[in-house]
PDB file of N, CA and C in Angstrom:
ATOM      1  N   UNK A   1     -29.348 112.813 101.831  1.00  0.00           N
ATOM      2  CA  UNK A   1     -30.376 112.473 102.788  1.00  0.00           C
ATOM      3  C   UNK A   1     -30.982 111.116 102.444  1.00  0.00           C
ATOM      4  N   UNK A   2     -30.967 110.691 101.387  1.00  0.00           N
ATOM      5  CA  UNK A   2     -31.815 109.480 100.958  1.00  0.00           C
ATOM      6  C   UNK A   2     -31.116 108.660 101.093  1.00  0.00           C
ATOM      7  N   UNK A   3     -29.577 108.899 100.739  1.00  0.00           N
ATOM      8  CA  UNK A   3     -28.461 107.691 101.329  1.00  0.00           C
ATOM      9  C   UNK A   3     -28.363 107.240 102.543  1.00  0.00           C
ATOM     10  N   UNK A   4     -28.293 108.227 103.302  1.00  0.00           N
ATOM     11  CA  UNK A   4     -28.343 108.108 105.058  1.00  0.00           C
ATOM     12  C   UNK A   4     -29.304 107.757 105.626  1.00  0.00           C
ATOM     13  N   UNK A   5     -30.404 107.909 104.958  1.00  0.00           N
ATOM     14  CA  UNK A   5     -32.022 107.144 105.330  1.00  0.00           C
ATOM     15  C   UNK A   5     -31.754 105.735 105.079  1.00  0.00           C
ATOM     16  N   UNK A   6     -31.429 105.742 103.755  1.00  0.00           N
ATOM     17  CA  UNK A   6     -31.832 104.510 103.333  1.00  0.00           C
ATOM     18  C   UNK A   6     -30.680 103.562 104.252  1.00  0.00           C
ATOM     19  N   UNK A   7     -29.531 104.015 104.337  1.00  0.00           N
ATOM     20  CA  UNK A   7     -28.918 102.768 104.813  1.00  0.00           C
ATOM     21  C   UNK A   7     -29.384 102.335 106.211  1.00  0.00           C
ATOM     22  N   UNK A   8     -30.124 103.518 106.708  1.00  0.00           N
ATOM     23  CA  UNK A   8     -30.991 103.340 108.099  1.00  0.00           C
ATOM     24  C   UNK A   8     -31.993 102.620 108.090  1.00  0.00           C
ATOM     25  N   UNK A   9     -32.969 103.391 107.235  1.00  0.00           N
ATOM     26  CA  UNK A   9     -33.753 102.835 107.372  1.00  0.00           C
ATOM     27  C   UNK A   9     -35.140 102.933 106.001  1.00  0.00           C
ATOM     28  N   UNK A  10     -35.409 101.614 105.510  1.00  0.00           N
ATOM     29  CA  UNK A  10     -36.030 101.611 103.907  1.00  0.00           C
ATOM     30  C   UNK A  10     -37.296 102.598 104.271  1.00  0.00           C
ATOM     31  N   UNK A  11     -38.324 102.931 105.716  1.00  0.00           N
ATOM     32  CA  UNK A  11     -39.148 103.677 105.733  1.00  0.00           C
ATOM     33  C   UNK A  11     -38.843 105.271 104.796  1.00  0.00           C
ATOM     34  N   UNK A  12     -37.460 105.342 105.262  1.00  0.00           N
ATOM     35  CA  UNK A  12     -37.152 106.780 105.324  1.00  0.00           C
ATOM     36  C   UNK A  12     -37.297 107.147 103.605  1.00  0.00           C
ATOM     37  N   UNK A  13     -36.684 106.270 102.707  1.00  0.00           N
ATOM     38  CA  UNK A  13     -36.796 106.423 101.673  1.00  0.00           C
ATOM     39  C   UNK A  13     -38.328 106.458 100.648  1.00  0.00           C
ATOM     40  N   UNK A  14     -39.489 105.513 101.355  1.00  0.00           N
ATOM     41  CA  UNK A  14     -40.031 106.183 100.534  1.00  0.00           C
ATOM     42  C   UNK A  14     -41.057 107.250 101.058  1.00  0.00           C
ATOM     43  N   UNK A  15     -40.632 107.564 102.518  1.00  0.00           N
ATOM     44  CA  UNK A  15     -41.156 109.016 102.964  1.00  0.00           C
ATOM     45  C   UNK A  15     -40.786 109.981 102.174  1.00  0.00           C
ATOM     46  N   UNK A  16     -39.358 110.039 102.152  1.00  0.00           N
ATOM     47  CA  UNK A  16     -38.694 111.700 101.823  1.00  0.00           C
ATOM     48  C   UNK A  16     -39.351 112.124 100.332  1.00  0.00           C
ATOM     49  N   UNK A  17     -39.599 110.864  99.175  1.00  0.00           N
ATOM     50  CA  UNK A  17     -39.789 111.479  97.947  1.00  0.00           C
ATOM     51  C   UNK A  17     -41.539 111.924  97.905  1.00  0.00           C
ATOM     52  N   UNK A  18     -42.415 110.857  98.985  1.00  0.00           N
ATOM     53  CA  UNK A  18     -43.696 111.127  99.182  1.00  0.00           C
ATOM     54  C   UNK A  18     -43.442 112.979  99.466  1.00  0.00           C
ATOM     55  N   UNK A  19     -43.265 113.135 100.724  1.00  0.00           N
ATOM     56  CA  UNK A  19     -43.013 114.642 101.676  1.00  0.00           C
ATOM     57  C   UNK A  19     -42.378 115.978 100.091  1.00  0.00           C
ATOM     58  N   UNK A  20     -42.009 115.296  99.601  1.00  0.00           N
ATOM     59  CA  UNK A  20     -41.163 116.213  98.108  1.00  0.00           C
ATOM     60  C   UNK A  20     -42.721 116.413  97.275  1.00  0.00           C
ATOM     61  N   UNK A  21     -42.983 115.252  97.072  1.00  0.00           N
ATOM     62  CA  UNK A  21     -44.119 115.473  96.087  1.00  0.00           C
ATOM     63  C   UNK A  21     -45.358 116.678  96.682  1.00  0.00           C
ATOM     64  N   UNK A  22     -45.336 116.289  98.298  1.00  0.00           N
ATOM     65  CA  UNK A  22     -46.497 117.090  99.153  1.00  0.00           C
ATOM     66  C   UNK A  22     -45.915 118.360  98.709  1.00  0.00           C
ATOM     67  N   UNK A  23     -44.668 118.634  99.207  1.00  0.00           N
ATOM     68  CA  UNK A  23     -44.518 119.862  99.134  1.00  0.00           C
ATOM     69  C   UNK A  23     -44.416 120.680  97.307  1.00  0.00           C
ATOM     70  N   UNK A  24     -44.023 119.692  96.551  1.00  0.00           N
ATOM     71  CA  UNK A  24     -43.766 120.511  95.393  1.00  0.00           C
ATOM     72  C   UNK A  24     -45.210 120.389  94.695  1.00  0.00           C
ATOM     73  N   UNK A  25     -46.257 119.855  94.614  1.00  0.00           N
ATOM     74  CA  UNK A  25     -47.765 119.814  93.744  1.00  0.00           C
ATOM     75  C   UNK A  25     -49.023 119.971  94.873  1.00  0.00           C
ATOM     76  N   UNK A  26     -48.410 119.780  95.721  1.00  0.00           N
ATOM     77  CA  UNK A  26     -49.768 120.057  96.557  1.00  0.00           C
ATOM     78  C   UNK A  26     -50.194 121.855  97.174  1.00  0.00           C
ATOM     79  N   UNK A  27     -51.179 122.485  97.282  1.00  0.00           N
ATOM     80  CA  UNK A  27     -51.725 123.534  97.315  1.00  0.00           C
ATOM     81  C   UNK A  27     -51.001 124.361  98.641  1.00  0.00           C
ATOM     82  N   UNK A  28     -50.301 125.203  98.354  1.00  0.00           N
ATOM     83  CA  UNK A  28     -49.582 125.701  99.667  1.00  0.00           C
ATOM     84  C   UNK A  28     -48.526 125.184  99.974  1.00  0.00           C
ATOM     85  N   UNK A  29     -47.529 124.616  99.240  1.00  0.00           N
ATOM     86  CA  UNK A  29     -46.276 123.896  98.864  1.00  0.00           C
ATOM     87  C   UNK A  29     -45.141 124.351  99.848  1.00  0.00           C
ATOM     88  N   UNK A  30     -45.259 125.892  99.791  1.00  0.00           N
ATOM     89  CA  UNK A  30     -44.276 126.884 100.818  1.00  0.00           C
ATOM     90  C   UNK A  30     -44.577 126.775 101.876  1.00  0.00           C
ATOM     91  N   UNK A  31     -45.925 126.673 102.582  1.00  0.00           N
ATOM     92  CA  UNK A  31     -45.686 126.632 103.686  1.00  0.00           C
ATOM     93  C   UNK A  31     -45.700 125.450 104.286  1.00  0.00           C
ATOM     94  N   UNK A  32     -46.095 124.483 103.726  1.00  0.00           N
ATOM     95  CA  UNK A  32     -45.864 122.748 103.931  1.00  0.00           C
ATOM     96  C   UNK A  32     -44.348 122.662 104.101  1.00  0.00           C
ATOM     97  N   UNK A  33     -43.589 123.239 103.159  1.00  0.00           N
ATOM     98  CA  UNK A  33     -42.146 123.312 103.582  1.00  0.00           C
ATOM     99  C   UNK A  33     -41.559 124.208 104.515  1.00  0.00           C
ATOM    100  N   UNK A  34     -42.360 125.089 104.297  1.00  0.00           N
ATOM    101  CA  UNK A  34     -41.999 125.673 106.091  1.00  0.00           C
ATOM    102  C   UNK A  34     -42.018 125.231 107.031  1.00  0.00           C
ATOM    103  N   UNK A  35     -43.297 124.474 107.073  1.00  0.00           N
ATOM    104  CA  UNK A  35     -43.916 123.822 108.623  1.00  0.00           C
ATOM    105  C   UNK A  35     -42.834 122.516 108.728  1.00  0.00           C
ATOM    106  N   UNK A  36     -42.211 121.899 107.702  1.00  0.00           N
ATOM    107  CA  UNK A  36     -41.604 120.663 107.768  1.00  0.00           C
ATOM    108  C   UNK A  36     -40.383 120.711 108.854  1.00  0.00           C
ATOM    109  N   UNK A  37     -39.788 122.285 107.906  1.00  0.00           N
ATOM    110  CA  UNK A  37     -38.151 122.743 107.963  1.00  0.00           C
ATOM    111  C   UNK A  37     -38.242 122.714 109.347  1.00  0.00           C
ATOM    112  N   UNK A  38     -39.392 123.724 110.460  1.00  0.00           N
ATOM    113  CA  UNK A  38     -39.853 123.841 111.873  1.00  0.00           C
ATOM    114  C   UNK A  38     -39.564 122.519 112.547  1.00  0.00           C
ATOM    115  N   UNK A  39     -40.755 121.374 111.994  1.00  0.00           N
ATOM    116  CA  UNK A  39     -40.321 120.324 112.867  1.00  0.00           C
ATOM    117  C   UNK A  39     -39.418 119.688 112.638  1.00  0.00           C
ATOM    118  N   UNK A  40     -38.355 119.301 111.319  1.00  0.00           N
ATOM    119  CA  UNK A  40     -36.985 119.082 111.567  1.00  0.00           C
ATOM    120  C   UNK A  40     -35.946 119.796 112.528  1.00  0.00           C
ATOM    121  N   UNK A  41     -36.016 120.852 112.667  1.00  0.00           N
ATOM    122  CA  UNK A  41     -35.252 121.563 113.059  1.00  0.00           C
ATOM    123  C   UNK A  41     -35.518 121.025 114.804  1.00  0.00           C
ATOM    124  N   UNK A  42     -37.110 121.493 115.425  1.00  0.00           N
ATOM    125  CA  UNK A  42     -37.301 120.981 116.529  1.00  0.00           C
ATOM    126  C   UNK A  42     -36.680 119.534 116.620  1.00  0.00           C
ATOM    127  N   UNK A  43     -37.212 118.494 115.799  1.00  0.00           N
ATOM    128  CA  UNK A  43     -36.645 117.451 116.369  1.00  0.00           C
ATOM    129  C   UNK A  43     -35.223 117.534 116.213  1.00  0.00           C
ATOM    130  N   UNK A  44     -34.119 117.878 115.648  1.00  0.00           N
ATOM    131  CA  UNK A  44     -33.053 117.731 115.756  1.00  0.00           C
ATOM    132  C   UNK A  44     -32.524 118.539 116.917  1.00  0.00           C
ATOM    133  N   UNK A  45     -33.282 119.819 117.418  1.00  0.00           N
ATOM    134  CA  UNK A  45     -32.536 120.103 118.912  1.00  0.00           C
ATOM    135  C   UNK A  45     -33.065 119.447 120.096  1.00  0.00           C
ATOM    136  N   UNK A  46     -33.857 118.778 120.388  1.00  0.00           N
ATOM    137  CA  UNK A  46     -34.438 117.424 121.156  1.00  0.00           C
ATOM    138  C   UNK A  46     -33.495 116.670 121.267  1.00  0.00           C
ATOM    139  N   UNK A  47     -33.161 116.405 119.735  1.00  0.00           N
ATOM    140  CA  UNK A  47     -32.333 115.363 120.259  1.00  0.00           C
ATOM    141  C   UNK A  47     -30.444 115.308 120.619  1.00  0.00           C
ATOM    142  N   UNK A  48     -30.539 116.890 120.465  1.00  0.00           N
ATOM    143  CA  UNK A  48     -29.310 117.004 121.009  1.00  0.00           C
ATOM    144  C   UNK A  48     -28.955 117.355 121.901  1.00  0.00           C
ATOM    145  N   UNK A  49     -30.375 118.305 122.665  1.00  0.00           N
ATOM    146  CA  UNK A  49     -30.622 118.278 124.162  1.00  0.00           C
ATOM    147  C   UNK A  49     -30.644 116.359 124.643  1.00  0.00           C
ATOM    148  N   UNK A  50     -31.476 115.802 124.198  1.00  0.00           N
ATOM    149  CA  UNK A  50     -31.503 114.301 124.895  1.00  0.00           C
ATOM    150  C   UNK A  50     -30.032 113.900 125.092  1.00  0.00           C
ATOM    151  N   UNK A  51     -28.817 114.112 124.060  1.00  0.00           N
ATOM    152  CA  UNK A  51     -27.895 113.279 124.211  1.00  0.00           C
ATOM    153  C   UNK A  51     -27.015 114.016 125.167  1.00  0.00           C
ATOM    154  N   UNK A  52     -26.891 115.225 125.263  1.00  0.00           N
ATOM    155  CA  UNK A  52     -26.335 116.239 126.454  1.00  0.00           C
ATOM    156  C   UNK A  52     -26.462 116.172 128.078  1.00  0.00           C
ATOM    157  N   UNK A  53     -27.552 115.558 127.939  1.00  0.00           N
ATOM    158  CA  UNK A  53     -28.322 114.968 129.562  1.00  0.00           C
ATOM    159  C   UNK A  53     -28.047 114.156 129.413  1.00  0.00           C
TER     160      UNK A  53
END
């Protein structure tokens, strides 16, 4: 994931390790990664509805 970001795009890289840290030390870690997994997931069927239309 950090490869494929990064060759995209340098934002992505130092999101993903920020979003790691949220989820692994910050208070409620599980469900921060729950809620993440949700909106990855949403945005990735968006956008595969978008490219289908």
């Amino acid at each position: 994931m950090l490869f494929v970001g990064g060759v995209m795009n340098l934002a992505w890289i130092a999101a993903l390790p920020i979003v790691v840290a949220v989820e692994k030390l910050g208070p409620g870690g599980h469900c921060t990664a729950s809620f993440l997994g949700l909106v990855l997931l949403g945005a990735g069927v968006s956008k595969l509805i978008a490219l289908s239309t």
